[in-house]
Protein backbone atom coordinates (compact mmCIF):
# COMPACT_ATOMS: atom_id res chain seq x y z
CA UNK A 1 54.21 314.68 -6.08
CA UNK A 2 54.38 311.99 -8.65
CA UNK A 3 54.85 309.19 -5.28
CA UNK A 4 52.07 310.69 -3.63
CA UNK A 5 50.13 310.30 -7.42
CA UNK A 6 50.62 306.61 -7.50
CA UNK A 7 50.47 305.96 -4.36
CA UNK A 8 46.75 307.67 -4.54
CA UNK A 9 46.46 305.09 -8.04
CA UNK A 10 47.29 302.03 -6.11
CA UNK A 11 45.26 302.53 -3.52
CA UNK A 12 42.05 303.59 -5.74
CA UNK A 13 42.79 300.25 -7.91
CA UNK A 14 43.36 298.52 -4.55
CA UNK A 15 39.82 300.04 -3.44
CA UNK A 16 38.28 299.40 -6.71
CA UNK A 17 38.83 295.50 -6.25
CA UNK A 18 38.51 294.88 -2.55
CA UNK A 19 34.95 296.23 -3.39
CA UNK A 20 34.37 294.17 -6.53
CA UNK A 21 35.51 290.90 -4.22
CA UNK A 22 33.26 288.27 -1.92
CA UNK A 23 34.46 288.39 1.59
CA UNK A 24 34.39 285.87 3.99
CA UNK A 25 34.62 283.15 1.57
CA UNK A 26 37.22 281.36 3.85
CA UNK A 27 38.43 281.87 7.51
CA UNK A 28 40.15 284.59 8.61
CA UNK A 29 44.15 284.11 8.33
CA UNK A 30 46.15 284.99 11.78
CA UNK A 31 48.41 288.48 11.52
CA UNK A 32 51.16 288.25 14.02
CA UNK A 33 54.11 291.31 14.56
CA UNK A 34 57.20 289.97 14.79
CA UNK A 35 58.37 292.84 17.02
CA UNK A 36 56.76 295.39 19.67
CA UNK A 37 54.27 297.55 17.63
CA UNK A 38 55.69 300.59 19.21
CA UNK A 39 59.08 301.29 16.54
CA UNK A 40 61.47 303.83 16.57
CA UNK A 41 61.98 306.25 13.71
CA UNK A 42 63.74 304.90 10.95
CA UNK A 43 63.34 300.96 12.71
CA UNK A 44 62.11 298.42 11.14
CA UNK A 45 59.18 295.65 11.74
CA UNK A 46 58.04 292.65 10.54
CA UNK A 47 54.60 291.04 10.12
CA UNK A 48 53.37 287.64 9.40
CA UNK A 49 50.34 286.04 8.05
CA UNK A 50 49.47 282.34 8.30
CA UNK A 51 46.49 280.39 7.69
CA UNK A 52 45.69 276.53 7.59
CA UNK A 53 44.27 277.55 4.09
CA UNK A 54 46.47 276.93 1.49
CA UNK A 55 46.26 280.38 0.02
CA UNK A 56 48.21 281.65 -2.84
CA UNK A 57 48.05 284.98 -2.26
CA UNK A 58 48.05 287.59 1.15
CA UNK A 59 46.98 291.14 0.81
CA UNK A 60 48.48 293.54 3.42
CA UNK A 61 46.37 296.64 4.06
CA UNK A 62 47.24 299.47 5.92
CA UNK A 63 44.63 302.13 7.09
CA UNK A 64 44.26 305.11 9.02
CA UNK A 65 40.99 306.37 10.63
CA UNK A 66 39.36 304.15 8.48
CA UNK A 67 40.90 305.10 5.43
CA UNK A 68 43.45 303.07 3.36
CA UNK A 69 46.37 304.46 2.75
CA UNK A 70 48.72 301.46 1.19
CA UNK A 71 48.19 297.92 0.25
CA UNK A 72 50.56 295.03 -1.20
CA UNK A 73 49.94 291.86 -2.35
CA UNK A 74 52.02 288.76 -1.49
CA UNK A 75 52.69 285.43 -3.03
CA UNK A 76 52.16 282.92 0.06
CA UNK A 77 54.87 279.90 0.85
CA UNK A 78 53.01 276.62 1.25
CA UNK A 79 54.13 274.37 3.99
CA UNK A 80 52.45 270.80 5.48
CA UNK A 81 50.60 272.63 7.79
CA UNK A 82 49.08 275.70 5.71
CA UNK A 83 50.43 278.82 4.11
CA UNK A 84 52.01 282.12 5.56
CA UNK A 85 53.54 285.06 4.25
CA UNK A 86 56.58 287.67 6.15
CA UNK A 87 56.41 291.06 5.31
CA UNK A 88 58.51 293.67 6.67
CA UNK A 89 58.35 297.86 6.95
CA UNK A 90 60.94 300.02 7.28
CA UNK A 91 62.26 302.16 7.57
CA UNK A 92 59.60 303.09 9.30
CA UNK A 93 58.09 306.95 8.55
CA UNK A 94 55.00 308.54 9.48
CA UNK A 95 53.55 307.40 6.44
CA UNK A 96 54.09 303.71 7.01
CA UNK A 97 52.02 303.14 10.46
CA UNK A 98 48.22 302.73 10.94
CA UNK A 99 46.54 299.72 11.73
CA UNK A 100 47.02 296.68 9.74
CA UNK A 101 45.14 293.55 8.48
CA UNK A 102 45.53 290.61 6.50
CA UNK A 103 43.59 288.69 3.63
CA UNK A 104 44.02 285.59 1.93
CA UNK A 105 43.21 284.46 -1.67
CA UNK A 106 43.60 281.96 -4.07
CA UNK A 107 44.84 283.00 -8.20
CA UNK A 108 42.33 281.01 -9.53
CA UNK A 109 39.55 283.27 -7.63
CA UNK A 110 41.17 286.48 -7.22
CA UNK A 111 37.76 287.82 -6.23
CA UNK A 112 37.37 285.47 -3.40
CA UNK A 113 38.60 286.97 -0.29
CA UNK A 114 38.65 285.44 2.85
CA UNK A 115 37.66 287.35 6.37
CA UNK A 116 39.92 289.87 7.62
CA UNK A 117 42.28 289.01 10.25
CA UNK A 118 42.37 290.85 13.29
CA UNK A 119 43.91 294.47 13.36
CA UNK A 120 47.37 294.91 14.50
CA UNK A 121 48.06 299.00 15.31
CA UNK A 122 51.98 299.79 14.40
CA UNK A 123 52.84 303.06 15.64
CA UNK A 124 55.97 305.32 15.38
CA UNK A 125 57.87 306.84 18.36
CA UNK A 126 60.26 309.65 18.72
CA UNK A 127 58.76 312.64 16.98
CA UNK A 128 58.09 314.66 20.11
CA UNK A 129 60.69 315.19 22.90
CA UNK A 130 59.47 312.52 25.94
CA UNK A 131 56.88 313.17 28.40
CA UNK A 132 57.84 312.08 32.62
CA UNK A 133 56.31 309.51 34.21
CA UNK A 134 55.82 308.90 37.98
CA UNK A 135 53.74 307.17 40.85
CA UNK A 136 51.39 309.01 42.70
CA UNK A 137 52.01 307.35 46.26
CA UNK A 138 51.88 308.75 49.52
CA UNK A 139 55.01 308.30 52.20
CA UNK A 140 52.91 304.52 53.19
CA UNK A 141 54.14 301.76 50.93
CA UNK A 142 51.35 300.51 48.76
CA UNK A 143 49.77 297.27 50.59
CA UNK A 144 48.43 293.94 47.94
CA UNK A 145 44.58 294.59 46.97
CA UNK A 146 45.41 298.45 46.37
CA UNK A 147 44.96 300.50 43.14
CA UNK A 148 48.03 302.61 42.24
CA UNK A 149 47.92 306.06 40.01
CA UNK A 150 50.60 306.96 37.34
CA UNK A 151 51.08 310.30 36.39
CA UNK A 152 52.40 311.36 32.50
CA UNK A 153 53.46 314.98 32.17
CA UNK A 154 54.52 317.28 29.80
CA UNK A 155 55.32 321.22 28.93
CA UNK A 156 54.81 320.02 25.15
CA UNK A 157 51.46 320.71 24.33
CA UNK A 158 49.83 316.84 23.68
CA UNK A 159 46.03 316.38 23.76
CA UNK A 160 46.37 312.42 24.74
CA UNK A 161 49.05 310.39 26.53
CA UNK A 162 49.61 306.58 26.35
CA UNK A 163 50.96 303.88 28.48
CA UNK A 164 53.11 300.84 27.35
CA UNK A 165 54.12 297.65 29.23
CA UNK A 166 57.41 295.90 28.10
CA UNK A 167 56.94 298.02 24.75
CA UNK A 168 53.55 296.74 24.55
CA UNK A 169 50.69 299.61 24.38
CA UNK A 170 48.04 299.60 27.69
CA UNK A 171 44.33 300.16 26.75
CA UNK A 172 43.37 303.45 25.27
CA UNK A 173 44.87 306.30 25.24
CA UNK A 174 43.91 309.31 28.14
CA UNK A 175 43.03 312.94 27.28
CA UNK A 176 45.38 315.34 28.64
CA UNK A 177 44.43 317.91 31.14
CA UNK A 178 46.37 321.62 31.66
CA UNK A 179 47.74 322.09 35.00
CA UNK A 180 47.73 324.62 36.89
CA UNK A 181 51.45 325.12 36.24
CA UNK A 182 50.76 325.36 32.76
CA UNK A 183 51.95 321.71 31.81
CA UNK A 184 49.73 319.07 30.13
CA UNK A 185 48.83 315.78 32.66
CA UNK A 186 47.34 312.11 32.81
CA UNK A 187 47.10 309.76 35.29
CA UNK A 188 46.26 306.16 34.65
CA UNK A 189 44.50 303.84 37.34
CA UNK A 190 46.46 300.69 37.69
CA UNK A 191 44.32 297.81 39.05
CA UNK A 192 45.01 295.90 42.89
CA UNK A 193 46.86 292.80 40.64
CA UNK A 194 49.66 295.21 38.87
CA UNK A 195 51.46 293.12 36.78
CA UNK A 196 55.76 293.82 37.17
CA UNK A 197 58.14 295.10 34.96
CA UNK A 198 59.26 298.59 33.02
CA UNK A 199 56.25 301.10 31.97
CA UNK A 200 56.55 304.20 30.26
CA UNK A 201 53.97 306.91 28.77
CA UNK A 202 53.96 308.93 25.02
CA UNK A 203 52.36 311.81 23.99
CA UNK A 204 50.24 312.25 20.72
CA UNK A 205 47.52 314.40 19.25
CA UNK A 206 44.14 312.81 18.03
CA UNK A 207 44.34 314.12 14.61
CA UNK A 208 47.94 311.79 14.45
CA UNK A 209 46.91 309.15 16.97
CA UNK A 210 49.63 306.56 15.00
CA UNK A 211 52.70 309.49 15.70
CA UNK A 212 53.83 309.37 19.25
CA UNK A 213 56.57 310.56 20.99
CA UNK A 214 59.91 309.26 22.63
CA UNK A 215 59.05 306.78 25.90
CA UNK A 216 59.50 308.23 28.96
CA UNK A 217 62.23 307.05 31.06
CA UNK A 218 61.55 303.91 32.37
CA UNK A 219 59.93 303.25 36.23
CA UNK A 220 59.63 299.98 37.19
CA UNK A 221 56.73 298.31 39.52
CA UNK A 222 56.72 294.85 40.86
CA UNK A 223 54.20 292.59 41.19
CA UNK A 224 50.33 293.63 43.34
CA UNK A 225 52.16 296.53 44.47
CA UNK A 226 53.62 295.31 47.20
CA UNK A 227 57.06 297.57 47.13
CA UNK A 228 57.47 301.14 45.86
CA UNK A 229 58.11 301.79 42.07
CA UNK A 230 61.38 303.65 41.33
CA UNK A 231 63.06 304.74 38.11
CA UNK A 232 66.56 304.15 36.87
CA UNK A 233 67.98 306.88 38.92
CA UNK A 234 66.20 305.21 42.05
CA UNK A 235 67.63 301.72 40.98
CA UNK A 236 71.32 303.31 40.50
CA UNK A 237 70.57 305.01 43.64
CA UNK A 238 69.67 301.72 45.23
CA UNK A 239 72.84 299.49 43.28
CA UNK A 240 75.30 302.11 45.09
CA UNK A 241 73.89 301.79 48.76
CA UNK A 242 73.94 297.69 48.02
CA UNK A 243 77.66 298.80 47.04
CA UNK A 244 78.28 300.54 50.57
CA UNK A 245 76.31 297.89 52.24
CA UNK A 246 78.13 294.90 50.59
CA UNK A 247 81.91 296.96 51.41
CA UNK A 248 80.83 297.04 54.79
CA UNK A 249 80.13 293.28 55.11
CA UNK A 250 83.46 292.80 53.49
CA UNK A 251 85.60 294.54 55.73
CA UNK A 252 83.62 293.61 58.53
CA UNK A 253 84.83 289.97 57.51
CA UNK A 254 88.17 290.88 57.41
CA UNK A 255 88.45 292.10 60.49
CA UNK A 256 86.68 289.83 62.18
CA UNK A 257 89.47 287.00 60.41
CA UNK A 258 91.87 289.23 61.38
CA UNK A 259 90.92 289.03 65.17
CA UNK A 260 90.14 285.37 64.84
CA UNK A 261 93.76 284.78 63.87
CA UNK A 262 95.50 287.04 66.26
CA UNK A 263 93.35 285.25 69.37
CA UNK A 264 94.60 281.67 67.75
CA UNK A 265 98.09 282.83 67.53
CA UNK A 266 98.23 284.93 71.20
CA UNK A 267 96.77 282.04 72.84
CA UNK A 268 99.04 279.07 71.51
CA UNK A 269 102.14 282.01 72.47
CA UNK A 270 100.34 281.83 75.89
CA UNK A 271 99.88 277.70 76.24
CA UNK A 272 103.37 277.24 75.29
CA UNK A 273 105.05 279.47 77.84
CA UNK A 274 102.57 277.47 80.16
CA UNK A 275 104.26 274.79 79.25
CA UNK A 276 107.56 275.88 79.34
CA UNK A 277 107.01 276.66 82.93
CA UNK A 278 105.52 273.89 84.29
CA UNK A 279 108.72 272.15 82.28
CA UNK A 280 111.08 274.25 84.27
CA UNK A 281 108.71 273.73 87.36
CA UNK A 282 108.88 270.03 86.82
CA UNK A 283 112.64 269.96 86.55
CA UNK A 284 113.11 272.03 89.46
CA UNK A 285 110.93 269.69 91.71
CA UNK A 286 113.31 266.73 89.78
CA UNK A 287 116.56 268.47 90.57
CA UNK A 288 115.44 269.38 94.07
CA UNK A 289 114.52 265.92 94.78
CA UNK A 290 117.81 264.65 93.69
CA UNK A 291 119.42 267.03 95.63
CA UNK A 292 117.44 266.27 98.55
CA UNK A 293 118.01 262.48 98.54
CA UNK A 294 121.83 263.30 97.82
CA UNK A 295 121.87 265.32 101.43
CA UNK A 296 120.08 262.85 102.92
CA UNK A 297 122.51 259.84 101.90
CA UNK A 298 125.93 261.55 102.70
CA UNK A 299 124.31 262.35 106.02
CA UNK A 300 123.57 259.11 106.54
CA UNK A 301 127.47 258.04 105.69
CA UNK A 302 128.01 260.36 107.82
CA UNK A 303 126.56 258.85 111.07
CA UNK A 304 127.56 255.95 110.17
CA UNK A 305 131.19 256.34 110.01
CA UNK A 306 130.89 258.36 113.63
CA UNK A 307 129.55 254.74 115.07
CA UNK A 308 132.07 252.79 113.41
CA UNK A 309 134.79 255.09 114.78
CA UNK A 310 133.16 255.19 118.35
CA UNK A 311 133.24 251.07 118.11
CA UNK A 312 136.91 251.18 117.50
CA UNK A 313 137.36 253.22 120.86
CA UNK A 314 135.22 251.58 122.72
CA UNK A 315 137.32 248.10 121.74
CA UNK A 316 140.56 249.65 122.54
C-alpha cells in the first residue's frame, strides 16, 4: 500500500511538471531497446537514449493506455558526439511494461523539454500457458507471388492473439474468434514476399494488451514461400531421415570400396597365373626345342657313322 502511495506521488509530481514544462524546445532524442521488446518474466531489458544535444538530463516515462504509470530521471554522459543515457528494467513484472519514451533537458532549464522520442512498447511474456501455431496450406507446396495464412489457437480463453518475427512483434494484434470446437482462433495473412526465419503467436486480453503469454513453439518459413513451413518436430523429423539418408550413402561407399578392392585383387590373382602359364608354356616350347634339335643331331651321328662304316667295307 505505502509503494503503490508513492508510486501514485511520483507520478502526480512527475505529471505536475511535465505540464508546467515547454515542449519541443529541442529535437527529439533517439530511444533504442537494447534487447527484443518481448521479455520473459522476471528478465531483464535495457534502453538507451542518445541525442546530438548535449543534454544533462533524460526523463524515462512509462505509460499505459495513455496513462503514466512511472517516470525516472537520468543524469546524461556527454561524449564528442552528443549525450546518451542506459537505463535498464528488471526484473521485469507486470507493472514495469507499457510503452516508453524519452526526453531530454538541460539543469539550467529544467522546464525546457525537448520533443518526445518515438515510443518503444516493452511487453511481458509467460503469464498464460502458450497458444499453437500452424500454416494453413493445402497438400500443393506454396508457389513465389502467393499469400500464406497462419493460424494461432487456443482452449484458454484470449480475446486477441499476436505474431512475432525473430522476437520482434508483427503489426497489430488480431481479435480472436470461438470455434466451433469451442477453442479461441486467428489467422494472420502473410504477404507473396514472406520474409524467413522462426515466428510464433501470444495471447492477451485488451484490457492487459502489455501481458502476453508464453510464445508458441516455434515454425519456421523460408523466404517468398517457396518450401513448406514446419516446426521443430518437423525439422527433428527431417534431421533423422537426413540421418538414414546420409547412413545409406555411407555404407553404400563402403561397399562399393569393398568391391572395388576385391575386383583389383581377383584380377592381378588372375594376370599372374596368366603369366605363370605362358612361363611354363614358354619353357615347354624351350625344352621341346632343345630336345628336338638334340634328336635331330644324334640322328645325324648316326647316319653318319653307318657311311663311314659302309666306306671301310667297300675298301676292303
Amino acid at each position: 500500500m505505502l509503494l503503490w502511495f508513492l508510486s501514485l506521488v511520483c507520478s502526480g509530481f512527475f505529471l505536475v511538471q511535465r505540464m508546467s514544462a515547454h515542449l519541443g524546445i529541442y529535437m527529439k532524442p533517439f530511444l533504442l531497446i537494447l534487447q527484443s521488446p518481448l521479455v520473459d518474466t522476471g528478465g531483464n531489458v535495457t534502453l538507451e537514449c542518445h541525442s546530438e544535444n548535449m543534454f544533462d538530463t533524460y526523463i524515462l516515462i512509462s505509460h499505459r493506455m495513455g496513462i503514466i504509470k512511472n517516470s525516472v530521471q537520468v543524469s546524461a554522459e556527454h561524449h564528442e558526439s552528443g549525450s546518451h543515457v542506459s537505463y535498464s528494467i528488471g526484473p521485469m513484472t507486470p507493472d514495469l511494461v507499457g510503452t516508453y519514451t524519452c526526453y531530454g533537458a538541460n539543469s539550467y532549464y529544467p522546464y525546457e523539454w525537448s520533443d518526445s522520442s518515438d515510443p518503444i512498447d516493452i511487453k511481458i511474456t509467460g503469464i498464460y500457458k502458450k497458444p499453437s501455431l500452424s500454416a494453413l496450406m493445402g497438400p500443393v507446396l506454396m508457389m513465389s507471388g502467393e499469400t500464406m495464412t497462419l493460424s494461432c489457437i487456443s482452449d484458454h480463453q484470449f480475446d486477441t492473439f499476436h505474431m512475432s518475427r525473430e522476437g520482434v512483434p508483427r503489426g497489430q494484434g488480431m481479435p480472436a474468434v470461438q470455434s466451433h470446437s469451442g477453442k479461441f482462433e486467428a489467422k494472420f495473412l502473410l504477404s507473396p514476399m514472406i520474409q524467413k526465419g522462426n515466428y510464433r503467436c501470444y495471447g492477451s486480453f485488451r484490457n492487459a494488451s502489455h501481458v502476453w503469454s508464453s510464445p508458441s513453439d516455434p515454425l519456421y518459413l523460408p523466404a517468398k514461400g517457396n518450401c513448406p513451413a514446419y516446426t521443430e518436430a518437423d525439422t527433428k523429423t527431417n534431421n533423422y531421415k537426413n540421418l538414414h539418408i546420409l547412413t545409406g550413402l555411407l555404407v553404400t561407399m563402403v561397399l562399393v570400396v569393398i568391391i572395388i578392392f576385391y575386383s583389383c585383387y581377383f584380377s592381378k590373382q588372375n594376370k599372374s597365373q596368366k603369366q605363370a602359364a605362358a612361363s611354363m608354356e614358354q619353357e615347354y616350347e624351350v625344352k621341346n626345342t632343345i630336345n628336338t634339335q638334340d634328336f635331330e643331331r644324334q640322328e645325324g651321328q648316326g647316319l653318319h657313322t653307318q657311311n663311314l662304316s659302309r666306306e671301310s667295307s667297300t675298301k676292303t
